[in-house]
PDB file of N, CA and C in Angstrom:
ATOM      1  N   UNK A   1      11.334   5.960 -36.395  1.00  0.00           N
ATOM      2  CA  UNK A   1      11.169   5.087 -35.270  1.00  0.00           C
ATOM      3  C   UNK A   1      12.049   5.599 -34.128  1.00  0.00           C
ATOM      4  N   UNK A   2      11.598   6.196 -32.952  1.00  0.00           N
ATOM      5  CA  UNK A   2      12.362   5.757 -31.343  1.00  0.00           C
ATOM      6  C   UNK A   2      13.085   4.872 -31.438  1.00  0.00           C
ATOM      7  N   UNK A   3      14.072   4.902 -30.935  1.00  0.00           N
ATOM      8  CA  UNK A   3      14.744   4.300 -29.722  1.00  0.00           C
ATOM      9  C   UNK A   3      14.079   3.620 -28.787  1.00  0.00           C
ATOM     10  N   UNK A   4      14.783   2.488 -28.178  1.00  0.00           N
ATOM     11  CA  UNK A   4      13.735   2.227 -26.907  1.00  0.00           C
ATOM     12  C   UNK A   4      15.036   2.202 -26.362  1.00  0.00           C
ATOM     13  N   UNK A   5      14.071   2.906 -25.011  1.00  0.00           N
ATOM     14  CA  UNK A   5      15.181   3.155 -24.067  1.00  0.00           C
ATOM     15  C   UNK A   5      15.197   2.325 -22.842  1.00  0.00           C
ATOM     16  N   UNK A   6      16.175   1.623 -22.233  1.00  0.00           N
ATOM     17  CA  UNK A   6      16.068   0.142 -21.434  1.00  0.00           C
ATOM     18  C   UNK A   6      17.109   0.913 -19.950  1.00  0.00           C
ATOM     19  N   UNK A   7      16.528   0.361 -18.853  1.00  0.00           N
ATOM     20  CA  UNK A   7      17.263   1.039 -17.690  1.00  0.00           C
ATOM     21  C   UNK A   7      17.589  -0.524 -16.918  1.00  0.00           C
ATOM     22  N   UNK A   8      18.847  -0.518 -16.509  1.00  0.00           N
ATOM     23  CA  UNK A   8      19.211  -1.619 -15.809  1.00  0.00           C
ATOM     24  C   UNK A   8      19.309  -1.696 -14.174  1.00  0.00           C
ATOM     25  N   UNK A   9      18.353  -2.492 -13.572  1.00  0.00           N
ATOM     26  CA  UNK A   9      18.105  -2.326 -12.368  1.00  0.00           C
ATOM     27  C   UNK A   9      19.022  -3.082 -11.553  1.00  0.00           C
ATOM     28  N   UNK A  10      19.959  -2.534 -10.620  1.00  0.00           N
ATOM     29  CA  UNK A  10      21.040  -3.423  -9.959  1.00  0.00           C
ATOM     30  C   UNK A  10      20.542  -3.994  -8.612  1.00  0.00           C
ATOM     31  N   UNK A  11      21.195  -4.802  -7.868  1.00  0.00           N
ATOM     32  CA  UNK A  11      20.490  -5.311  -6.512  1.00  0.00           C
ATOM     33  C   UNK A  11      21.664  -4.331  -5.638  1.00  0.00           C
ATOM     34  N   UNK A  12      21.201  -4.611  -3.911  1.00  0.00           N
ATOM     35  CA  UNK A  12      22.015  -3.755  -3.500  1.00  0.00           C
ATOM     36  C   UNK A  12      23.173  -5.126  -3.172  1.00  0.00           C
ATOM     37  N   UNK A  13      24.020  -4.557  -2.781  1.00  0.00           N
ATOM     38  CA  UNK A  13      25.379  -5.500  -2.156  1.00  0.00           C
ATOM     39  C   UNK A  13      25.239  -5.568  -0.195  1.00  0.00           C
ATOM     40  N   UNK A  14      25.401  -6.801  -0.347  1.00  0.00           N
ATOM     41  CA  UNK A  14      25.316  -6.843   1.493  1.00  0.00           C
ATOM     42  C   UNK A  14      26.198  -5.682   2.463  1.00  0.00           C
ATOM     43  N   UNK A  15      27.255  -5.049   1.537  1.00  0.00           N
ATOM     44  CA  UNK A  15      27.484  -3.630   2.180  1.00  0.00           C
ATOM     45  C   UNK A  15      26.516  -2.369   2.946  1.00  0.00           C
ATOM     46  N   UNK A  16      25.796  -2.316   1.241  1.00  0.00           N
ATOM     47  CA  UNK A  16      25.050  -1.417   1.943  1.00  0.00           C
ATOM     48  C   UNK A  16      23.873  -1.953   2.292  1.00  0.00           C
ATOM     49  N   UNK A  17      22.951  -0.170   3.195  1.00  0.00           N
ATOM     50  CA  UNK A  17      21.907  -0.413   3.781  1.00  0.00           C
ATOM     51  C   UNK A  17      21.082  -0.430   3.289  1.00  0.00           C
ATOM     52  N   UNK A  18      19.711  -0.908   3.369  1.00  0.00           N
ATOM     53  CA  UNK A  18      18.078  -1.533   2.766  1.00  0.00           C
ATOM     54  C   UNK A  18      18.160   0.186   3.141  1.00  0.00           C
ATOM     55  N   UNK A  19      17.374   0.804   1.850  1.00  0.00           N
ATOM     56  CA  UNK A  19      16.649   1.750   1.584  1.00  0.00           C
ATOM     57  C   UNK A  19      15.438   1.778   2.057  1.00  0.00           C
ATOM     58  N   UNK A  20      14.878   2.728   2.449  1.00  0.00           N
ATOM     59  CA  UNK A  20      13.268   2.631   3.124  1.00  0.00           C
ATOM     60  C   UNK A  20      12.509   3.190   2.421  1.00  0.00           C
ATOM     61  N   UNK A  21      11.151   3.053   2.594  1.00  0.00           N
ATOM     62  CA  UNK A  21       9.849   4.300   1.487  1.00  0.00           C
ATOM     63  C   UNK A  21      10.389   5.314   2.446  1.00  0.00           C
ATOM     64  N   UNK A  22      10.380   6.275   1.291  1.00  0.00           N
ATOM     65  CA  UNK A  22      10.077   7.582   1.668  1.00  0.00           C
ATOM     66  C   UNK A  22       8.724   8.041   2.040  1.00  0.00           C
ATOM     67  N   UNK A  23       8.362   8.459   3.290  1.00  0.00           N
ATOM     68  CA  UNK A  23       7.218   9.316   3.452  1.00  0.00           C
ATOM     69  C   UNK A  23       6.134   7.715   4.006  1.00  0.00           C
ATOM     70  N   UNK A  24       6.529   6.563   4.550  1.00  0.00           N
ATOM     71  CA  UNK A  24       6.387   5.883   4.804  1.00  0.00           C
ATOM     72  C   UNK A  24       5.249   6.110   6.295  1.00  0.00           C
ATOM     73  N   UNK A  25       5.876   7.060   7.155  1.00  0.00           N
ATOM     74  CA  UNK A  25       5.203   6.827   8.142  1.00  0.00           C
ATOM     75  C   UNK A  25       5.085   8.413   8.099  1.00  0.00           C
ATOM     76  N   UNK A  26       4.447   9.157   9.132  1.00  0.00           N
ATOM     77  CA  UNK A  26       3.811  10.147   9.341  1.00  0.00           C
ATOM     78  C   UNK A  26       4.952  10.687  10.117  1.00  0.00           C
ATOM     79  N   UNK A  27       5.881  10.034  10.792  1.00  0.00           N
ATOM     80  CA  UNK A  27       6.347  11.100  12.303  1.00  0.00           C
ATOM     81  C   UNK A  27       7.885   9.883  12.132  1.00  0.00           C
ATOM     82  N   UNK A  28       8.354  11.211  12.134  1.00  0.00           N
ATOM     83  CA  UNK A  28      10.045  10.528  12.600  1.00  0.00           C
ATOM     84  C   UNK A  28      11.060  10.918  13.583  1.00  0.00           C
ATOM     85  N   UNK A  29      11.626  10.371  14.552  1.00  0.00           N
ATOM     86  CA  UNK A  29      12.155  10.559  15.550  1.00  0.00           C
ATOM     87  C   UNK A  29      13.765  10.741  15.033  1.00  0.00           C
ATOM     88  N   UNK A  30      14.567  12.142  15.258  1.00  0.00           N
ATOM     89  CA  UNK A  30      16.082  12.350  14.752  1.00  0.00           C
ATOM     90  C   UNK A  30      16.888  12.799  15.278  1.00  0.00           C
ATOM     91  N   UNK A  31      18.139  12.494  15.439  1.00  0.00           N
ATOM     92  CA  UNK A  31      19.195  12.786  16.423  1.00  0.00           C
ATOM     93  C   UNK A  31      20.114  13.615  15.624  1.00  0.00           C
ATOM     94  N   UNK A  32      21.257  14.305  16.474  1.00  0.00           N
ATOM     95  CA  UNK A  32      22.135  15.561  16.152  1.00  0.00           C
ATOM     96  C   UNK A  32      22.923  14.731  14.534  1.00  0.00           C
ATOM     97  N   UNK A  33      23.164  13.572  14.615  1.00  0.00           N
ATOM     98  CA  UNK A  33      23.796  12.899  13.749  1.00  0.00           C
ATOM     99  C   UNK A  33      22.951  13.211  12.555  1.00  0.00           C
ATOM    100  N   UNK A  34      21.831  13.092  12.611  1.00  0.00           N
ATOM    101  CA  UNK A  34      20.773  13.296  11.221  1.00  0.00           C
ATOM    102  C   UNK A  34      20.992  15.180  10.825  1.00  0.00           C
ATOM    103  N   UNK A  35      21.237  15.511  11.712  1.00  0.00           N
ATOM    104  CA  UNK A  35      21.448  17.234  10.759  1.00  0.00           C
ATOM    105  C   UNK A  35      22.370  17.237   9.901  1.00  0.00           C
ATOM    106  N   UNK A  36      22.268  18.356   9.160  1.00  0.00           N
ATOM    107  CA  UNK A  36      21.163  18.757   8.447  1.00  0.00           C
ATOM    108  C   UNK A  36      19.634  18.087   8.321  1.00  0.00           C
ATOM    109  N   UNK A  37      18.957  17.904   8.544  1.00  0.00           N
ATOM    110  CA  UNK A  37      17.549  17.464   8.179  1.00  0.00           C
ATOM    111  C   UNK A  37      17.185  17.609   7.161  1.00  0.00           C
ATOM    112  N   UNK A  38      16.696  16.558   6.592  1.00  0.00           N
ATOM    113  CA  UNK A  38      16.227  16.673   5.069  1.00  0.00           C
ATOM    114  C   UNK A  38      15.224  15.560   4.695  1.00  0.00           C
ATOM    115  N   UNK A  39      13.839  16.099   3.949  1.00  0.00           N
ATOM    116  CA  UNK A  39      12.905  15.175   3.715  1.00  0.00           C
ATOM    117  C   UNK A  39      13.083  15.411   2.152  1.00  0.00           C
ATOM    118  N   UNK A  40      13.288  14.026   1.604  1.00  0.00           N
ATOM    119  CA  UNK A  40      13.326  12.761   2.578  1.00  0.00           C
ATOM    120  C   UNK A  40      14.598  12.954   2.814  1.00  0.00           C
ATOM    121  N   UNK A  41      14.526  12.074   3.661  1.00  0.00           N
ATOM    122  CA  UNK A  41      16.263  11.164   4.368  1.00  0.00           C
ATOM    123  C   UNK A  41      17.240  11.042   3.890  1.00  0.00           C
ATOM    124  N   UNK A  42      18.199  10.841   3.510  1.00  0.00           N
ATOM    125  CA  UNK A  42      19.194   9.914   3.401  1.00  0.00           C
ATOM    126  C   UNK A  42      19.317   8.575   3.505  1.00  0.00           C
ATOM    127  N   UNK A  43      19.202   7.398   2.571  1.00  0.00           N
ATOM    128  CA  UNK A  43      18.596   5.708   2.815  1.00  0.00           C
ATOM    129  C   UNK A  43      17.179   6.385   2.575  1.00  0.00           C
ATOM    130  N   UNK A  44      16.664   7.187   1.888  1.00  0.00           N
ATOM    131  CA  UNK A  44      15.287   6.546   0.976  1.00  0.00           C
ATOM    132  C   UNK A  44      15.064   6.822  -0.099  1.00  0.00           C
ATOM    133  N   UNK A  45      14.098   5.923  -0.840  1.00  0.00           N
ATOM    134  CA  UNK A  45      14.179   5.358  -2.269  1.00  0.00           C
ATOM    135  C   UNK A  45      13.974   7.395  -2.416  1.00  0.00           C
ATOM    136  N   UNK A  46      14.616   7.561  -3.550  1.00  0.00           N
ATOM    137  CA  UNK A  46      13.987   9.184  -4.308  1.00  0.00           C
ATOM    138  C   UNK A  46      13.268   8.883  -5.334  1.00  0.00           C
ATOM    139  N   UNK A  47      12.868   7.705  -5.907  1.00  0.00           N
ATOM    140  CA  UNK A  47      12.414   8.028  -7.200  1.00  0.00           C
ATOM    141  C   UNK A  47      10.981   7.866  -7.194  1.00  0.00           C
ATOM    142  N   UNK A  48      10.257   7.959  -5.866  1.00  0.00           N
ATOM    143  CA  UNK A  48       8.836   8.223  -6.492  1.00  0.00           C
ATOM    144  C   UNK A  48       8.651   9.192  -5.201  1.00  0.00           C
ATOM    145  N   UNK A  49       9.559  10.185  -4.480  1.00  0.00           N
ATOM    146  CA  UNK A  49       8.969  11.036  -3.940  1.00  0.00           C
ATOM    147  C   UNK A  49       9.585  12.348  -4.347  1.00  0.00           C
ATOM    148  N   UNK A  50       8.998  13.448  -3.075  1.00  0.00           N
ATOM    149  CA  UNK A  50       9.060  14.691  -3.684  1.00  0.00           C
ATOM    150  C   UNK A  50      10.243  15.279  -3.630  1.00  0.00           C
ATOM    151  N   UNK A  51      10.773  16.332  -4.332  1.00  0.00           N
ATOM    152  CA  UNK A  51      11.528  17.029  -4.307  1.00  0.00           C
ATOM    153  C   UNK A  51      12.310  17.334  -2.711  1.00  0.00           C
ATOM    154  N   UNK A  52      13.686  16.842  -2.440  1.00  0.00           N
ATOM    155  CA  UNK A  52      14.572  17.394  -1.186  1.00  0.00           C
ATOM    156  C   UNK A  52      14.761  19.065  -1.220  1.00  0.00           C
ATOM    157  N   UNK A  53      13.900  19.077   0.543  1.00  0.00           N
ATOM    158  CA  UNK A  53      13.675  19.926   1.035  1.00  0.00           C
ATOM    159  C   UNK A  53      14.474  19.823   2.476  1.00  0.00           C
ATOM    160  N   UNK A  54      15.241  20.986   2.987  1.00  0.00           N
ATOM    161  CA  UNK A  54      15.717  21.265   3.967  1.00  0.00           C
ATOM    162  C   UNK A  54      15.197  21.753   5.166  1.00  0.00           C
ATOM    163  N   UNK A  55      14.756  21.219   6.432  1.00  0.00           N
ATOM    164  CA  UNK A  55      14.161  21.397   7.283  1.00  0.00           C
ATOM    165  C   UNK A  55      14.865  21.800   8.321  1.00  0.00           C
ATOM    166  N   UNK A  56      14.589  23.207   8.878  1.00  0.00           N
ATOM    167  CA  UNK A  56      15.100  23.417  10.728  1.00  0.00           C
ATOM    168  C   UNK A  56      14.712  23.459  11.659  1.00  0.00           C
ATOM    169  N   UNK A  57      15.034  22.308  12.382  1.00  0.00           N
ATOM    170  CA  UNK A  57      14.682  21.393  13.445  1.00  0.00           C
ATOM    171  C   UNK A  57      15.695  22.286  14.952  1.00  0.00           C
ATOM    172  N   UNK A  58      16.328  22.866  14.232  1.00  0.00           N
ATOM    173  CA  UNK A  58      17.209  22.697  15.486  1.00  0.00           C
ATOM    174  C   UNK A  58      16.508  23.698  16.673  1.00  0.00           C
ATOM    175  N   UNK A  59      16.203  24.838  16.031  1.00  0.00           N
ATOM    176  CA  UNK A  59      15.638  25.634  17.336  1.00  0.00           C
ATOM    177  C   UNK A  59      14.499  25.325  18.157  1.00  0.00           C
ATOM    178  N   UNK A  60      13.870  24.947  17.826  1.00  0.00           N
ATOM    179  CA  UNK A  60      12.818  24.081  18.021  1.00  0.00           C
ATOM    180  C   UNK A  60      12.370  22.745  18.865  1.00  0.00           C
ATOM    181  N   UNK A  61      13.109  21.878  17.717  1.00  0.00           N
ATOM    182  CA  UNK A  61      13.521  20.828  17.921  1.00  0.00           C
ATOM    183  C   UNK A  61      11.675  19.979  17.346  1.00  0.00           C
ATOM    184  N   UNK A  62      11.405  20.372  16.558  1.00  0.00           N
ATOM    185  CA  UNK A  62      10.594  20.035  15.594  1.00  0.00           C
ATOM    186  C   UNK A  62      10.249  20.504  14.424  1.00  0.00           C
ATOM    187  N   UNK A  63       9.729  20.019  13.164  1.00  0.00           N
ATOM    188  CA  UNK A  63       9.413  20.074  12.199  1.00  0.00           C
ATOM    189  C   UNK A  63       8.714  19.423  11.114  1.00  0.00           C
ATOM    190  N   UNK A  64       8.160  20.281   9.868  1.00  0.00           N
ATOM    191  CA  UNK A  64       7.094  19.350   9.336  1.00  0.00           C
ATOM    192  C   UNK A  64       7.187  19.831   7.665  1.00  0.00           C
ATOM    193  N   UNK A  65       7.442  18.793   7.087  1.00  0.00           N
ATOM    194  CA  UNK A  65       7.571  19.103   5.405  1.00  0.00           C
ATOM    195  C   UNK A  65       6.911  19.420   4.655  1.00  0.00           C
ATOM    196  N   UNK A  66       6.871  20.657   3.996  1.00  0.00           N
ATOM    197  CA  UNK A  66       6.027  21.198   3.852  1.00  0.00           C
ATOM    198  C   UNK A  66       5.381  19.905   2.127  1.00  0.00           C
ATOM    199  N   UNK A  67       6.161  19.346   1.931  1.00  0.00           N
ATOM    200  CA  UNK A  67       5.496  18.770   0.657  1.00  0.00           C
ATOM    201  C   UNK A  67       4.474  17.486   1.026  1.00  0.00           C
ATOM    202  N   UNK A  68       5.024  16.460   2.081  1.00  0.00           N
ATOM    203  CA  UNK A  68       4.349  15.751   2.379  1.00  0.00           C
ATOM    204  C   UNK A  68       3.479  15.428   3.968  1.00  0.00           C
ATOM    205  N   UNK A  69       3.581  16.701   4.694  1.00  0.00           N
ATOM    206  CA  UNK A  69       2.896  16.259   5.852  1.00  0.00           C
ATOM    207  C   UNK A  69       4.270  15.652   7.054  1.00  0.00           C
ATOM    208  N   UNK A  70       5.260  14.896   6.852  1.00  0.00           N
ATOM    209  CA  UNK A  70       5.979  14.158   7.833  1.00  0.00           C
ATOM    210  C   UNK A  70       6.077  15.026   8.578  1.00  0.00           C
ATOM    211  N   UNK A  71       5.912  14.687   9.984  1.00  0.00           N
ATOM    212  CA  UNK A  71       6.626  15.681  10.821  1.00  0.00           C
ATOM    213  C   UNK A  71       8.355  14.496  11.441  1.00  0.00           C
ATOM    214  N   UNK A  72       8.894  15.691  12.047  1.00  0.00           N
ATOM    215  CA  UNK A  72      10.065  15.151  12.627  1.00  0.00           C
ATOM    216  C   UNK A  72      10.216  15.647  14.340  1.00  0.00           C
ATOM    217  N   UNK A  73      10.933  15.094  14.819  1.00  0.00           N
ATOM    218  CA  UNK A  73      11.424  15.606  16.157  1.00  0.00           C
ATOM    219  C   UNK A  73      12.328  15.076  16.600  1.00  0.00           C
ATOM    220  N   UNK A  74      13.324  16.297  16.789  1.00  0.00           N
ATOM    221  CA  UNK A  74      14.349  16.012  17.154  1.00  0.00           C
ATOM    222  C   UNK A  74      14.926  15.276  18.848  1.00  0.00           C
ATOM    223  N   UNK A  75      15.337  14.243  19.142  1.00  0.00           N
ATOM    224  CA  UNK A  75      15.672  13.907  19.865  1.00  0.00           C
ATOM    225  C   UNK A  75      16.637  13.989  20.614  1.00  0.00           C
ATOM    226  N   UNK A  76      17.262  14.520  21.756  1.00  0.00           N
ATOM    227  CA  UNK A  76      18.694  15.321  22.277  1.00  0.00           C
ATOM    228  C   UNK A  76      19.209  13.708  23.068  1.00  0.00           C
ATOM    229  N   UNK A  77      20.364  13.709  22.684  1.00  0.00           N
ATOM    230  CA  UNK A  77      20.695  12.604  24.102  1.00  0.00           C
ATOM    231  C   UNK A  77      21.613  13.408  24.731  1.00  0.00           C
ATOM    232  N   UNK A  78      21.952  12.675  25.799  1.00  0.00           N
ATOM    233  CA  UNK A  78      22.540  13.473  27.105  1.00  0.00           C
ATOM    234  C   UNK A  78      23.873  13.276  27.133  1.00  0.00           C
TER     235      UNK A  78
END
């Protein structure tokens, strides 16, 4: 006989931030603060998307993942 194996799901704490879907919307708007670039994000769920991939945005100042389609663009403020 297996084992059954049991995973304990925690809530978040009013500290931190609400996690978002990954790959949620098509096009994301990102500032110097977000570099490195990385799909997905940082604050989104990983466990039902693809593998983190490193994107360069900077010369450019756009980009598009190659696993799911998102594109990004980078936004400069002044």
């Amino acid at each position: 006989m297996t084992p059954m194996v049991t995973s304990k799901v925690t809530s978040q704490t009013a500290t931190e931030p609400a996690l978002v879907q990954p790959n949620a919307e098509n096009h994301y708007d990102v500032t110097a603060a977000d570099l490195p670039l990385s799909c997905p994000m940082p604050g989104m769920h990983l466990w039902n998307s693809h593998p983190k991939v490193y994107l360069a945005i900077e010369e450019t100042g756009r980009a598009k993942c190659p696993y799911c389609g998102a594109t990004y663009a980078l936004t400069r403020t002044r």
